[in-house]
Protein backbone atom coordinates (compact mmCIF):
# COMPACT_ATOMS: atom_id res chain seq x y z
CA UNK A 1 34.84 -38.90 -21.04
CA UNK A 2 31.24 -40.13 -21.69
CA UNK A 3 30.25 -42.82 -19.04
CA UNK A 4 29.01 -46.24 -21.04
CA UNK A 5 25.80 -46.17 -19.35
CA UNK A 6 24.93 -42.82 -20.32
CA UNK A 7 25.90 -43.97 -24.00
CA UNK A 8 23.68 -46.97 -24.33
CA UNK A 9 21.15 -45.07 -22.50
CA UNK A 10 21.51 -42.01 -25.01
CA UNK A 11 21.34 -44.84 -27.93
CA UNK A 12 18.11 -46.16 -26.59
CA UNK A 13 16.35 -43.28 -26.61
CA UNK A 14 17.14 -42.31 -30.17
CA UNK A 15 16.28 -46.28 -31.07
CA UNK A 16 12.70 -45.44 -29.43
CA UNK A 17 12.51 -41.98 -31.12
CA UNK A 18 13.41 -43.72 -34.43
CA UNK A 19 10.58 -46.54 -33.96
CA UNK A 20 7.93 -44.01 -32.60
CA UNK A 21 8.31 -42.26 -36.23
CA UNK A 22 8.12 -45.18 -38.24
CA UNK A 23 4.55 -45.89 -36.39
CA UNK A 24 3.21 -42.70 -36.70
CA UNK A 25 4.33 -42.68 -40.15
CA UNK A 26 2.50 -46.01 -40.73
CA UNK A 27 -0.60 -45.04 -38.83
CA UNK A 28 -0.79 -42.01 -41.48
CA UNK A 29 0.07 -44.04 -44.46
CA UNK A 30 -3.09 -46.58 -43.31
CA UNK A 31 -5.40 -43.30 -42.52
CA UNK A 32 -4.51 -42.00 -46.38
CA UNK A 33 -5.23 -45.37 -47.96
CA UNK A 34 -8.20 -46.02 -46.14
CA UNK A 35 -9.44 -42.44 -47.00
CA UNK A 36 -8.35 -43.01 -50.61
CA UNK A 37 -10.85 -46.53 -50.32
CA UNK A 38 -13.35 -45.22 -48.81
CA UNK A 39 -13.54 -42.13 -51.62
CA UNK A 40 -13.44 -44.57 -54.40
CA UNK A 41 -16.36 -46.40 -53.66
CA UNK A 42 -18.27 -43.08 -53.42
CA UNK A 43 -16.99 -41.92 -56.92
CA UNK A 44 -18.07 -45.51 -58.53
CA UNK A 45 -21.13 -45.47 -60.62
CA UNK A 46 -23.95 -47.69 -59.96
CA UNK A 47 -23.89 -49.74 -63.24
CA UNK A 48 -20.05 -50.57 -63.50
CA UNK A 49 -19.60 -53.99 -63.99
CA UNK A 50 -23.13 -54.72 -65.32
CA UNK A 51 -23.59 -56.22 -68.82
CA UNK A 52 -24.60 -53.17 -71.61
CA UNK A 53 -27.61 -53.53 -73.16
CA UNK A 54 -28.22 -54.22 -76.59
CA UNK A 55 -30.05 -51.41 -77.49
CA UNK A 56 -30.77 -47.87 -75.23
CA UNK A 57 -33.45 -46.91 -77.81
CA UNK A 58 -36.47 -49.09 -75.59
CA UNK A 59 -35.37 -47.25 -72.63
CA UNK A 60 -36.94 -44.42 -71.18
CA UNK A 61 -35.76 -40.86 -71.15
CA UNK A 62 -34.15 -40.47 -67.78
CA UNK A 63 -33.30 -37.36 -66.27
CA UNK A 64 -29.51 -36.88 -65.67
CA UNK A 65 -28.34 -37.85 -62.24
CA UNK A 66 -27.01 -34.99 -59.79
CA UNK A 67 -23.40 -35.52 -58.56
CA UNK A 68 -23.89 -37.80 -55.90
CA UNK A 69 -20.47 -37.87 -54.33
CA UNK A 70 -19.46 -37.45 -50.74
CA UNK A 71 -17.60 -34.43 -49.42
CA UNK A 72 -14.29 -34.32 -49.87
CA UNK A 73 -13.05 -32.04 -47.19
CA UNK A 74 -12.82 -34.32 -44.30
CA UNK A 75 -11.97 -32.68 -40.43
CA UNK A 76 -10.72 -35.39 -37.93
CA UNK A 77 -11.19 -35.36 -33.89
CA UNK A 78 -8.12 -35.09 -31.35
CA UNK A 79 -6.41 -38.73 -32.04
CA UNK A 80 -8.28 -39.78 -34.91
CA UNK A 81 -6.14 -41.16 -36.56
CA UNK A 82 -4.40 -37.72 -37.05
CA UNK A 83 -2.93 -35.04 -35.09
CA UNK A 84 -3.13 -34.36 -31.21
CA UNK A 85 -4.72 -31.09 -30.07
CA UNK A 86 -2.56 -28.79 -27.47
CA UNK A 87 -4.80 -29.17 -24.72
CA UNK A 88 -3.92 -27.32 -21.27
CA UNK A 89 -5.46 -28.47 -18.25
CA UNK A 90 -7.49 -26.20 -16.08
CA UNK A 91 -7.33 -27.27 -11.91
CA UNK A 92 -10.71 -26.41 -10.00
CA UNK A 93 -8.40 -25.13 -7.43
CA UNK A 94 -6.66 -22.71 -9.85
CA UNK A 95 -8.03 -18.93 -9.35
CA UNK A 96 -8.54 -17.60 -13.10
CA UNK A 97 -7.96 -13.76 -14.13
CA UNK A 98 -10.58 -11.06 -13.74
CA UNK A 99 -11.67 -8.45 -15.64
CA UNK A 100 -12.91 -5.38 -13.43
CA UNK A 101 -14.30 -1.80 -14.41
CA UNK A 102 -11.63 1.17 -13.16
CA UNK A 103 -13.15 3.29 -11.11
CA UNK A 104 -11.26 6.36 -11.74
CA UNK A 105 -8.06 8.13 -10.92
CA UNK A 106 -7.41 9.68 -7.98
CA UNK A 107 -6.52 12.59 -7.22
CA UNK A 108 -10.03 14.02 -8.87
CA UNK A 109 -12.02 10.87 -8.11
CA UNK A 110 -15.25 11.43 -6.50
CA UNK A 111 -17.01 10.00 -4.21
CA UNK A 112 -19.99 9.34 -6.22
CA UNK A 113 -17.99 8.24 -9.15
CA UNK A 114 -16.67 5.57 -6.86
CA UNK A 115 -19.70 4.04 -5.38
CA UNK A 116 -21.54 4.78 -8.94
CA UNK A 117 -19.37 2.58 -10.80
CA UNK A 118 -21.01 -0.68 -11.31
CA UNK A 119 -19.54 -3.98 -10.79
CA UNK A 120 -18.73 -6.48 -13.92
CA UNK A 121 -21.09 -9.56 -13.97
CA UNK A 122 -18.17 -12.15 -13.71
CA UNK A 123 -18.01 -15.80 -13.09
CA UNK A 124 -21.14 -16.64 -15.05
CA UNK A 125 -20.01 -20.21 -15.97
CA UNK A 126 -21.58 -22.09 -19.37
CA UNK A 127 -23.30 -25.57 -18.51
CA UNK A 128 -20.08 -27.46 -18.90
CA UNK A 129 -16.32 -26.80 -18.41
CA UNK A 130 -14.15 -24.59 -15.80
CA UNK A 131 -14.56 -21.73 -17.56
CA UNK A 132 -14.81 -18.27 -16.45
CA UNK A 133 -16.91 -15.97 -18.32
CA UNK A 134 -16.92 -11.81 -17.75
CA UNK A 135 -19.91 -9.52 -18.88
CA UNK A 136 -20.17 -6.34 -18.87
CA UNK A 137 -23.76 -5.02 -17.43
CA UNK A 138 -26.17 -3.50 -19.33
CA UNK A 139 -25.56 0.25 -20.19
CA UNK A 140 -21.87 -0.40 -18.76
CA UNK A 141 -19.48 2.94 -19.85
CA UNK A 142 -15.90 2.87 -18.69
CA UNK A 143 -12.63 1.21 -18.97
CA UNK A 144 -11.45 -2.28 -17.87
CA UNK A 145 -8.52 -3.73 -16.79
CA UNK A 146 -7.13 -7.27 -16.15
CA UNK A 147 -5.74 -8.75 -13.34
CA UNK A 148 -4.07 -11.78 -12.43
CA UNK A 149 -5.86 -14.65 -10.80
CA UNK A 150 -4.88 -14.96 -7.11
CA UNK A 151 -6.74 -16.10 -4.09
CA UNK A 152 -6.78 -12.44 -2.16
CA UNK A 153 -8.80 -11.47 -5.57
CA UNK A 154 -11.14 -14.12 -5.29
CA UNK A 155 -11.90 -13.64 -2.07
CA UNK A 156 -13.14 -10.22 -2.89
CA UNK A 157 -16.91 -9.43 -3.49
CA UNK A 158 -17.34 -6.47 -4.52
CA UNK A 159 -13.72 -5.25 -6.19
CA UNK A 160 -12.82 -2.76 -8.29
CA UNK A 161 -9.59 -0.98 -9.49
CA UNK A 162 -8.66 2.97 -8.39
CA UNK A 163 -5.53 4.52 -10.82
CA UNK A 164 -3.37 7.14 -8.51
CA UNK A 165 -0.45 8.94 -9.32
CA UNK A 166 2.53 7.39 -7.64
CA UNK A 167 3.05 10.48 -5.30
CA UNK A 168 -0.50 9.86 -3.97
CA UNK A 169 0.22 7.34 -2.15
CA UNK A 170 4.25 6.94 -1.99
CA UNK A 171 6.10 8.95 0.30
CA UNK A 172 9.54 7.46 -1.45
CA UNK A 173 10.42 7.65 -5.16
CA UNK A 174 9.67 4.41 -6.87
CA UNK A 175 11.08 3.15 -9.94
CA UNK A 176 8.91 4.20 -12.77
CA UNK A 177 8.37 6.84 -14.59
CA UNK A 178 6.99 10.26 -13.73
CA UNK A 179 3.59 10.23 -15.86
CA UNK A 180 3.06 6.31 -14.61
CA UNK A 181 -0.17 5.43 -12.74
CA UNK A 182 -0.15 2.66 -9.38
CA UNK A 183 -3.52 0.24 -9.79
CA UNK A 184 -4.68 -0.21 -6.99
CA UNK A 185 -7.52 -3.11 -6.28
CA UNK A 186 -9.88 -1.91 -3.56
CA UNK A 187 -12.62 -4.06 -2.22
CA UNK A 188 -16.00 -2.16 -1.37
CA UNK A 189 -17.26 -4.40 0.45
CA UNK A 190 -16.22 -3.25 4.30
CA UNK A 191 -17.29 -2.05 7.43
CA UNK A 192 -16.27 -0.34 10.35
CA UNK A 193 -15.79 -3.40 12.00
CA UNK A 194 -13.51 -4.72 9.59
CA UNK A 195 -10.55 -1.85 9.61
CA UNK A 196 -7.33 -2.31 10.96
CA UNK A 197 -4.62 0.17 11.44
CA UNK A 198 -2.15 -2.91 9.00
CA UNK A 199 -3.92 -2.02 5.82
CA UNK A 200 -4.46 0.98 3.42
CA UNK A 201 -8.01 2.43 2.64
CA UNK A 202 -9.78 5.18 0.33
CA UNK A 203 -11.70 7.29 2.27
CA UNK A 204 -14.39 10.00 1.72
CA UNK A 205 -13.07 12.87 2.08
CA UNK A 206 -15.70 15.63 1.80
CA UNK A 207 -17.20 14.04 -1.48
CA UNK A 208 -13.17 13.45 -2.82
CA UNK A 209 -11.17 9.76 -2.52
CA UNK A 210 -8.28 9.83 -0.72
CA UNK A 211 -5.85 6.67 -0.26
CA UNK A 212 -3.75 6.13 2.75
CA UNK A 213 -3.27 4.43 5.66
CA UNK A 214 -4.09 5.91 9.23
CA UNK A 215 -2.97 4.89 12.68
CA UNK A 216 -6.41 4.49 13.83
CA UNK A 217 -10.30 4.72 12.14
CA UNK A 218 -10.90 9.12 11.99
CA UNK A 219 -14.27 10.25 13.20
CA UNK A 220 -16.85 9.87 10.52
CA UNK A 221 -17.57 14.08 10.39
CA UNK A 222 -13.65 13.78 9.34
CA UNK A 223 -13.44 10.71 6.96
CA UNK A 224 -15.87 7.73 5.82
CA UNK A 225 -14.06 4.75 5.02
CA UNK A 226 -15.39 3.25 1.37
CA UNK A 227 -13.07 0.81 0.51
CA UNK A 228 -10.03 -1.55 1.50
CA UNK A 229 -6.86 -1.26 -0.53
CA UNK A 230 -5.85 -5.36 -1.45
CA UNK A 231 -2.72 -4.56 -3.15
CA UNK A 232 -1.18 -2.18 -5.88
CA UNK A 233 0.29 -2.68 -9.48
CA UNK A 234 3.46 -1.00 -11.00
CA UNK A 235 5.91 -1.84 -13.47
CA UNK A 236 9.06 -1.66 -11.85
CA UNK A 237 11.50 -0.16 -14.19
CA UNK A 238 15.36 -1.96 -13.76
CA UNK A 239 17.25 0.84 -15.24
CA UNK A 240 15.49 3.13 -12.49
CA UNK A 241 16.08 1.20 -9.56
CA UNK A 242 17.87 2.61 -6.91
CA UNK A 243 20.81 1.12 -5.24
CA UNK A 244 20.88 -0.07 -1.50
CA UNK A 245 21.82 3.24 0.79
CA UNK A 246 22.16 2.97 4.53
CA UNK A 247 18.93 3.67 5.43
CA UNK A 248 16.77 -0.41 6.18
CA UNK A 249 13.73 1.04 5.22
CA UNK A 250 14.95 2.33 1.40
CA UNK A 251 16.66 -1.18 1.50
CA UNK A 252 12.87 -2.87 2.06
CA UNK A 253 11.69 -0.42 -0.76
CA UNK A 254 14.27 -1.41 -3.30
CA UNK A 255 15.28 -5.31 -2.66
């Protein structure tokens, strides 16, 4: 059974609903007729309701006049008198998608290729607004690729994105297909003092990229760290998860 309260609440609100329609409906109804007004003074002719002249034969010849009246088509702004425009707001704290250049897939990714590629021009704001605009430089050749706005991404300054087959850099088999790539966001921008033996890296590997993690920095006649792995992409496929087994670390993997 239906509480009053909750009736003559539920009644309420429909009352409002019903008297919020009937004043939109009248605000439209006033908009139309003042339109309608306003478009039949332009259509008037300049002589109605003057006296006719006895006789058009003393007048001079005058050159028909052009059409005169207004434009009909008529746009309105957001709440003038007409609709409202969907308008979603935009915080200044909010970190907005980027679009960066793919540097190539490894394996078969050089060395070269990876320092060659050239970063996007990104963040180049207009005068006005929060809005984040993405150019590609001059000459650019390559592929793109979105990725989500996060603060880890925005704190990178000199990003890009590395494709690698999952068995690159997996020693377990994920959920995905076989022919599907992991996109991995790297961040160029380090140096030696910056590694840590928590984090993966692509290395230079005589002239080849190589992703991995290593227990501690190699010697640089062995490997020449390029870039810091941020995080990596995959779709994770439901129907080829695997089920929890008695091993905690396949549990981690697959929970």
């Amino acid at each position: 059974m239906v509480a009053p309260k909750h009736v003559r609440r539920s009644n309420e609100i429909k009352r409002l609903q019903r008297q919020l329609e009937e004043l939109r409906e009248l605000r439209e109804k006033l908009a139309a007729d003042k339109e309608t007004e306003a478009q039949a003074k332009a259509d008037k002719s300049p002589t109605d309701g003057m006296p006719t002249p006895l006789s058009s034969s003393s007048r001079p010849a005058v050159a028909p006049k052009s059409d005169a009246r207004v434009d009909k088509f008529l746009v309105r702004k957001h709440d003038e008198q007409s609709r409202f425009l969907s308008l979603m707001n935009i915080d200044s704290q909010e970190y907005a998608p980027r679009i960066l250049s793919i540097a190539g897939t490894v394996p078969g990714l050089t060395t070269n290729e990876f320092k060659a590629k050239k970063p996007l021009l990104l963040n180049k704001r207009p005068e006005k607004g929060n809005v984040i605009i993405t150019s590609l430089p001059e000459g650019f050749d390559g592929e793109i690729m979105a990725l989500p706005g996060s603060d880890v991404l925005h704190a990178c300054r000199d990003p890009i994105v590395i494709l690698a087959d999952v068995g690159e850099i997996s020693a377990v088999e994920l959920p995905i297909t076989e022919d599907e790539n992991v996109a991995l966001l790297v961040e160029r921008n380090v140096t030696r003092e910056t590694f840590n033996n928590k984090s993966f890296y692509a290395w230079d590997v005589q002239g080849q990229i190589k992703v991995g993690w290593v227990e501690s920095e190699p010697d640089p006649s062995q490997a020449i760290c390029v870039g810091r792995v941020v995080y990596g992409m995959v779709e994770i496929k439901p129907e080829l998860r695997k089920t929890k087994s008695c091993w905690e670390e396949e549990n981690e993997t697959y929970s």
